[in-house]
N, C-alpha and C. Protein backbone atom coordinates (compact mmCIF):
# COMPACT_ATOMS: atom_id res chain seq x y z
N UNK A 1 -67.57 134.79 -64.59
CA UNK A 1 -68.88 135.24 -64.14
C UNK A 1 -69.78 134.04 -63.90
N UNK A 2 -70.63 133.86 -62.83
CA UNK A 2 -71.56 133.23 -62.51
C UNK A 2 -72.67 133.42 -63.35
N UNK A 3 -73.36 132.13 -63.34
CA UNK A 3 -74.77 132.37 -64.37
C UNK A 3 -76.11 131.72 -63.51
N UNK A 4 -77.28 131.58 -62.92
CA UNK A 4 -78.26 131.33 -62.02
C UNK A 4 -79.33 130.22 -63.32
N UNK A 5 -79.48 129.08 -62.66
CA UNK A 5 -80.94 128.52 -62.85
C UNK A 5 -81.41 127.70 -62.16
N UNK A 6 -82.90 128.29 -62.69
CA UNK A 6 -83.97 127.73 -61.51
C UNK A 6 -84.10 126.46 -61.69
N UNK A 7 -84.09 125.37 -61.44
CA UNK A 7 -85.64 124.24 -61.50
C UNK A 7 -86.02 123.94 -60.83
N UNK A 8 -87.16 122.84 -60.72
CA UNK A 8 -88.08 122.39 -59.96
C UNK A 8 -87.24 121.40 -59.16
N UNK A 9 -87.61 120.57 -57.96
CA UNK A 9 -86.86 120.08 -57.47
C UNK A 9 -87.09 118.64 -58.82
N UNK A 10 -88.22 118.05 -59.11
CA UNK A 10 -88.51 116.87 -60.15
C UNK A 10 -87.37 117.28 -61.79
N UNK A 11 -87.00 118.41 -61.93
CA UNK A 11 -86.28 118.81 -62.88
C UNK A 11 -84.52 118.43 -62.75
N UNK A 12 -84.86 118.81 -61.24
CA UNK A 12 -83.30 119.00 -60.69
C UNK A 12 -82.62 117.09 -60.63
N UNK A 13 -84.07 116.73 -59.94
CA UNK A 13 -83.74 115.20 -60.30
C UNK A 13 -83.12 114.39 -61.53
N UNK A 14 -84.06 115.03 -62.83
CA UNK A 14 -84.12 114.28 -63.59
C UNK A 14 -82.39 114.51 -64.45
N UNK A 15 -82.00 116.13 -64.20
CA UNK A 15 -80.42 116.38 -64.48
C UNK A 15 -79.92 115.45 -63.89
N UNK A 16 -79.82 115.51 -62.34
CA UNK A 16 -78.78 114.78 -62.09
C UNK A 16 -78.86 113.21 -62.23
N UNK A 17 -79.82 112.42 -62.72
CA UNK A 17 -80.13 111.24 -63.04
C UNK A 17 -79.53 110.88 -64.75
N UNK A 18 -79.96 111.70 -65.54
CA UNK A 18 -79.43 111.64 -66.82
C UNK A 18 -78.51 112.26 -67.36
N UNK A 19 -77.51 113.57 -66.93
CA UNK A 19 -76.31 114.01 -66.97
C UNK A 19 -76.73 114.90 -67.39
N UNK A 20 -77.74 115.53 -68.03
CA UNK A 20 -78.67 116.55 -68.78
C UNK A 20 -79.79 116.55 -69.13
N UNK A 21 -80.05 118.07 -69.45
CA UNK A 21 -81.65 118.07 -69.53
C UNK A 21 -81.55 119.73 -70.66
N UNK A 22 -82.91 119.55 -71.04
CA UNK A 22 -82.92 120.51 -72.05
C UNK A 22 -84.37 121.71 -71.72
N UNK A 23 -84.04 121.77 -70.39
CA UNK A 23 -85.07 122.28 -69.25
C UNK A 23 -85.93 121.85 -68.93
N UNK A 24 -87.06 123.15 -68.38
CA UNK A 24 -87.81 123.33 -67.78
C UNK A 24 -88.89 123.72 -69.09
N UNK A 25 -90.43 122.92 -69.21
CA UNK A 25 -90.86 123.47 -70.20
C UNK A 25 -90.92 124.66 -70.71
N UNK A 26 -90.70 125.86 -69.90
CA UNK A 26 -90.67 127.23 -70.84
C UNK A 26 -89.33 127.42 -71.56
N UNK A 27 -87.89 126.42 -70.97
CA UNK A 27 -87.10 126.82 -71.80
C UNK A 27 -87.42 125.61 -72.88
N UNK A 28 -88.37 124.61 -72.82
CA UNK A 28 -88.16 123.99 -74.32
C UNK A 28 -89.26 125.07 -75.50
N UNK A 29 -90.54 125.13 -74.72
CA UNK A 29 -90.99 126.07 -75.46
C UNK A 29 -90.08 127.28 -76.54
N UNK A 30 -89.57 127.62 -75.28
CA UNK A 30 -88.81 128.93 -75.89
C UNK A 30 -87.31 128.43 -77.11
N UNK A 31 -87.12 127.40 -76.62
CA UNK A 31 -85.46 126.82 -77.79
C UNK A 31 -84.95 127.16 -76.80
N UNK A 32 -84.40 127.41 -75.83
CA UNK A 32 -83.03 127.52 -75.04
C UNK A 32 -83.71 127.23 -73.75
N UNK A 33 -82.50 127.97 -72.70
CA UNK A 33 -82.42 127.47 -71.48
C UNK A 33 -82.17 128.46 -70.47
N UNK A 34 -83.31 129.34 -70.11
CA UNK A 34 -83.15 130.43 -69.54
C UNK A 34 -82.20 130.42 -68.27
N UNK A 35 -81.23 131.19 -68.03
CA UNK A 35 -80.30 131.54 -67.51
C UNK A 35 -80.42 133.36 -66.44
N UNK A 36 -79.91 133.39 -64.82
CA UNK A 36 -80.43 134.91 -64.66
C UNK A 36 -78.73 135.03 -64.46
N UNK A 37 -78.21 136.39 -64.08
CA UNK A 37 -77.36 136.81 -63.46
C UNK A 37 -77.80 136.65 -61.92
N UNK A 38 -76.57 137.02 -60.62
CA UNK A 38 -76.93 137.47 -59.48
C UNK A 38 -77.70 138.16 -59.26
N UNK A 39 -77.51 139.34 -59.98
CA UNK A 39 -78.80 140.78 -59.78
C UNK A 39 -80.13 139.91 -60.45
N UNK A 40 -80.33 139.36 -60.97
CA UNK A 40 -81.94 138.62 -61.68
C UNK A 40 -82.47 137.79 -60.90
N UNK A 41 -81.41 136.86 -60.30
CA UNK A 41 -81.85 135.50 -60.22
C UNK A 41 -83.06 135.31 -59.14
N UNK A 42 -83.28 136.47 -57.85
CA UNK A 42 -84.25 136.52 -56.87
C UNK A 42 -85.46 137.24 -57.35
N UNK A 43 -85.19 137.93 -58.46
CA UNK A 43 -86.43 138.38 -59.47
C UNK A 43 -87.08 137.34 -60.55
N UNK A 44 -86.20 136.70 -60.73
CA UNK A 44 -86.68 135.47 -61.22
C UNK A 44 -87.42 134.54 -60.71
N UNK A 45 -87.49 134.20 -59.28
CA UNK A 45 -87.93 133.31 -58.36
C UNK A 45 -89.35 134.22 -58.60
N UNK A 46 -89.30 135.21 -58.17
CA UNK A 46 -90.55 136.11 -57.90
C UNK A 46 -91.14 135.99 -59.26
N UNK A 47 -90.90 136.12 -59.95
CA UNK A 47 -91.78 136.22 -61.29
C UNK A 47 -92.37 135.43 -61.65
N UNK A 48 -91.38 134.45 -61.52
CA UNK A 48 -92.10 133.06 -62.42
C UNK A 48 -92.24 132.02 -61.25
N UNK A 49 -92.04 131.63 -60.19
CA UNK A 49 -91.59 130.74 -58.84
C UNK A 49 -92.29 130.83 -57.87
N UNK A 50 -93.12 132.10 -57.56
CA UNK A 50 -93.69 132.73 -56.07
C UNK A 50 -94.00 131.47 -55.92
N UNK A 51 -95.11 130.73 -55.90
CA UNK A 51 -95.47 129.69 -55.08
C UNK A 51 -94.81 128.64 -54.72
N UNK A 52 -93.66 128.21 -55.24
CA UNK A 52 -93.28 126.92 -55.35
C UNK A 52 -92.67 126.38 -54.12
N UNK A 53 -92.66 125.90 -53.25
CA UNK A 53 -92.22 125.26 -52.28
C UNK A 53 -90.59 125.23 -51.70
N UNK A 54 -90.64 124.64 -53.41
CA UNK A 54 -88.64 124.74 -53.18
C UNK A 54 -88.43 124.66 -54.61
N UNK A 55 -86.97 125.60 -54.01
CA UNK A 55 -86.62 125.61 -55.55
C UNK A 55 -85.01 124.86 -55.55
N UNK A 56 -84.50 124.58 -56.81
CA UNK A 56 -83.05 124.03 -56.89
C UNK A 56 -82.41 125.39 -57.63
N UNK A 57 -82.17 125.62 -57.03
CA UNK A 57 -80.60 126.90 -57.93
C UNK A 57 -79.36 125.98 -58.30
N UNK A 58 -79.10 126.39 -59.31
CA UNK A 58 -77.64 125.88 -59.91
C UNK A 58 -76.77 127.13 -60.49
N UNK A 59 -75.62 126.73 -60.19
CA UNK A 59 -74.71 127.85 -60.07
C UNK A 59 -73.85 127.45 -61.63
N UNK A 60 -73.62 127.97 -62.39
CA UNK A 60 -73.06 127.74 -63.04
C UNK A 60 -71.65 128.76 -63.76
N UNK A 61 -70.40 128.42 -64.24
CA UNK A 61 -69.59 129.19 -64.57
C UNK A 61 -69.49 129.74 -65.88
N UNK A 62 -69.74 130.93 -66.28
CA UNK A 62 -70.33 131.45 -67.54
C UNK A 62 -68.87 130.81 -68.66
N UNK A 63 -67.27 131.28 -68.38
CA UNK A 63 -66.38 131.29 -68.94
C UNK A 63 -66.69 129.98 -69.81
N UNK A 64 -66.93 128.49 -69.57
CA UNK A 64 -67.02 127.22 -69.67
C UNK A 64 -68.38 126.71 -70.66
N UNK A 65 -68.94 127.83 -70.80
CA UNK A 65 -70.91 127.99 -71.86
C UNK A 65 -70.52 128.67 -72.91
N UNK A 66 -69.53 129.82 -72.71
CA UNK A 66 -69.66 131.16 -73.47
C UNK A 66 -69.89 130.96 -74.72
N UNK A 67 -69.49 129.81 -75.39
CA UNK A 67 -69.73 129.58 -76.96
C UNK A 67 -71.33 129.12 -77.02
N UNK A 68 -71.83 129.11 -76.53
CA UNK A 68 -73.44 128.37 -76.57
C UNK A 68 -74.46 129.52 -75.50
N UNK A 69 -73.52 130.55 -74.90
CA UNK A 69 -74.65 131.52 -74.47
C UNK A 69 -74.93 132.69 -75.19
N UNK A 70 -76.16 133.26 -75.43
CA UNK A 70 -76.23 134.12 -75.84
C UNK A 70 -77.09 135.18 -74.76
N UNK A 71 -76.58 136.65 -75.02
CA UNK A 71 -77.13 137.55 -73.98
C UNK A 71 -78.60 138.48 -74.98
N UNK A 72 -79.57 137.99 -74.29
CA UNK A 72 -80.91 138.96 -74.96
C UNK A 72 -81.50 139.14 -74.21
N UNK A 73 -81.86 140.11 -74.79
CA UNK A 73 -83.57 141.35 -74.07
C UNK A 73 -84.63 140.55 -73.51
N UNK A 74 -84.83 141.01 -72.08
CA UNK A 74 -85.79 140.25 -71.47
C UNK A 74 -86.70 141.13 -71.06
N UNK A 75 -87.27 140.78 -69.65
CA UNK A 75 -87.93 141.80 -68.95
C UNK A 75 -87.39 143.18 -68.66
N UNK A 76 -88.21 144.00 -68.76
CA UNK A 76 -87.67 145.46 -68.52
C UNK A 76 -86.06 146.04 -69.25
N UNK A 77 -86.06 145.36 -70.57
CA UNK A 77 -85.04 145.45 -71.27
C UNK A 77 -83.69 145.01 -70.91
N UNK A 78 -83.66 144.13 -69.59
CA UNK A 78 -82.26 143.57 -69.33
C UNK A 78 -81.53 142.32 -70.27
N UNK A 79 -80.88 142.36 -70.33
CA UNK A 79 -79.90 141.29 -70.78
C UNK A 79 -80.32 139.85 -70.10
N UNK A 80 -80.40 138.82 -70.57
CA UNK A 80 -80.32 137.32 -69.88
C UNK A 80 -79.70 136.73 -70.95
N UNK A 81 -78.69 135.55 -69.90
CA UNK A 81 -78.53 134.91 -70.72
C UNK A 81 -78.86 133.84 -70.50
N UNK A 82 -78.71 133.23 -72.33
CA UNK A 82 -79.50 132.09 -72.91
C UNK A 82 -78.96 131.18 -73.38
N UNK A 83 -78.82 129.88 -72.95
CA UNK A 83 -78.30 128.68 -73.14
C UNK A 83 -78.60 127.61 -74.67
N UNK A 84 -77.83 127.55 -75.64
CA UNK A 84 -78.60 127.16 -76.68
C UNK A 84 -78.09 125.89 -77.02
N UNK A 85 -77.70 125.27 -75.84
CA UNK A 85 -77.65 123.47 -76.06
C UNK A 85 -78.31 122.90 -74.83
N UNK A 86 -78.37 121.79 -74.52
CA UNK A 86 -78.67 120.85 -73.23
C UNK A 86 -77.60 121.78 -72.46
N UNK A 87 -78.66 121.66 -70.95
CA UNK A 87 -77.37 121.81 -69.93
C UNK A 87 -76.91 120.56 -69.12
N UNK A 88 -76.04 120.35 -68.77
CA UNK A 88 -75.22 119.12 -69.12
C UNK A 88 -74.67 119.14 -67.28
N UNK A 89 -74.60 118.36 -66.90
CA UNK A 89 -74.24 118.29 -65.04
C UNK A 89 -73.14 118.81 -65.03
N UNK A 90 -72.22 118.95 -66.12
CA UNK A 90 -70.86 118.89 -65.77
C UNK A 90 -71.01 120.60 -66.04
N UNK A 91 -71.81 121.12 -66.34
CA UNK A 91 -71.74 122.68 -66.02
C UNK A 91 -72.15 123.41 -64.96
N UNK A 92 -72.67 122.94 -64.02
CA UNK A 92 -72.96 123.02 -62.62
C UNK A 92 -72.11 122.67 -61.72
N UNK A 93 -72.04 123.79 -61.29
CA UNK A 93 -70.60 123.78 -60.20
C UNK A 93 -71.22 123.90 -59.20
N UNK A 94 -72.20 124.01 -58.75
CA UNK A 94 -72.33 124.54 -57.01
C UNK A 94 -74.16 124.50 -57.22
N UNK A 95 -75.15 123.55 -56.12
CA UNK A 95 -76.44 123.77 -56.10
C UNK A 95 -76.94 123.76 -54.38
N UNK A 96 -77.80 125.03 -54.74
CA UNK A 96 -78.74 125.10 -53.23
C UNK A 96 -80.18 124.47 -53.88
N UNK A 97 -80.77 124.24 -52.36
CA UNK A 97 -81.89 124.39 -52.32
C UNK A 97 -82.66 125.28 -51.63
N UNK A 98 -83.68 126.29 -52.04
CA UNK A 98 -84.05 127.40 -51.58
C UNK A 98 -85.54 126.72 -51.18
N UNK A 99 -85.79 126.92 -49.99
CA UNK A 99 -87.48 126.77 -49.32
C UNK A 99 -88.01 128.13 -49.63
N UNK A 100 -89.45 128.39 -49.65
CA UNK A 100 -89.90 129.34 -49.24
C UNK A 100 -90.28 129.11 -48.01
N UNK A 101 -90.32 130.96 -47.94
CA UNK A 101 -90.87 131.20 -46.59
C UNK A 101 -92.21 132.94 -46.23
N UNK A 102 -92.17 132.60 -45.44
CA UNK A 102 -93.10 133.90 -45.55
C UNK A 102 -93.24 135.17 -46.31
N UNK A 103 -91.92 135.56 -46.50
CA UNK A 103 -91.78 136.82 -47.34
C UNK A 103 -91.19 136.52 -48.62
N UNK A 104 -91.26 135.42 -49.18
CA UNK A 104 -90.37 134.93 -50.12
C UNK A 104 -89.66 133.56 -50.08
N UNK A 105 -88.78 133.23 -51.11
CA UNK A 105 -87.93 132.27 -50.95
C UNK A 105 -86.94 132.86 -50.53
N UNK A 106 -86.40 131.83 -49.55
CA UNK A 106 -85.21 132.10 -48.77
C UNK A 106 -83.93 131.90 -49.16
N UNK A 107 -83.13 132.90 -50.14
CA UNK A 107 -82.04 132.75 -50.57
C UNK A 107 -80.74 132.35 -49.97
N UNK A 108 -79.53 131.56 -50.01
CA UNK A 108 -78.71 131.50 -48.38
C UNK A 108 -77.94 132.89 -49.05
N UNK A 109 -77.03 133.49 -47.62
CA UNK A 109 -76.43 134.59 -47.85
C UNK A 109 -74.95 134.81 -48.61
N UNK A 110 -74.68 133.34 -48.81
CA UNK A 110 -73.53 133.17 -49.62
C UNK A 110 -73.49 133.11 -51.25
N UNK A 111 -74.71 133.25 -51.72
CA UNK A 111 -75.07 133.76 -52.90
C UNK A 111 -74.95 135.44 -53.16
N UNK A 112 -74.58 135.57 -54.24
CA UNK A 112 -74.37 137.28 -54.36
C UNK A 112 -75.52 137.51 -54.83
């Protein structure tokens, strides 16, 4: 299973500059490293993202975390999962960059 996260493009930098990162301040706030599914991940943009210019999606492979993710109650009682170490480059398999655009950010169509 695929797992979705957002960062900033200055976030996305600083991963791939130091091999890891321990997020985005709401996941240090929070202790982990918020994580969406496919079905979340464009509700996610919207929630927390609307304005942002561009975003970095990282694709990640759940099988390869599973000991360090945990699945909890989020918005509207769904499941997310939650990353409870650094995320580390070498767990990122695949990254877009999403622009916005008028009606939203523009997801590409090869994302589920």
């Amino acid at each position: 299973m695929k797992i979705y996260k957002i960062l900033l493009p200055p976030e996305w930098r600083l991963l791939k500059e130091t091999g890891r990162t321990i997020g985005a301040p709401i996941d240090v706030c929070d202790g982990y490293i918020h994580f969406s599914t496919s079905k979340q991940v464009r509700q996610t943009a919207v929630k927390h993202f609307t304005k942002a210019p561009k975003l970095e999606v990282l694709t990640c492979d759940l099988s390869y975390m599973r000991e360090d993710i945990k699945w909890e109650t989020s918005r509207s009682g769904a499941l997310f999962p939650h990353l409870y170490r650094e995320l580390m480059m070498s767990d990122v398999e695949w990254h877009t960059t999403v622009k916005l655009g008028a009606q939203g950010h523009l997801f590409p169509d090869t994302m589920p």
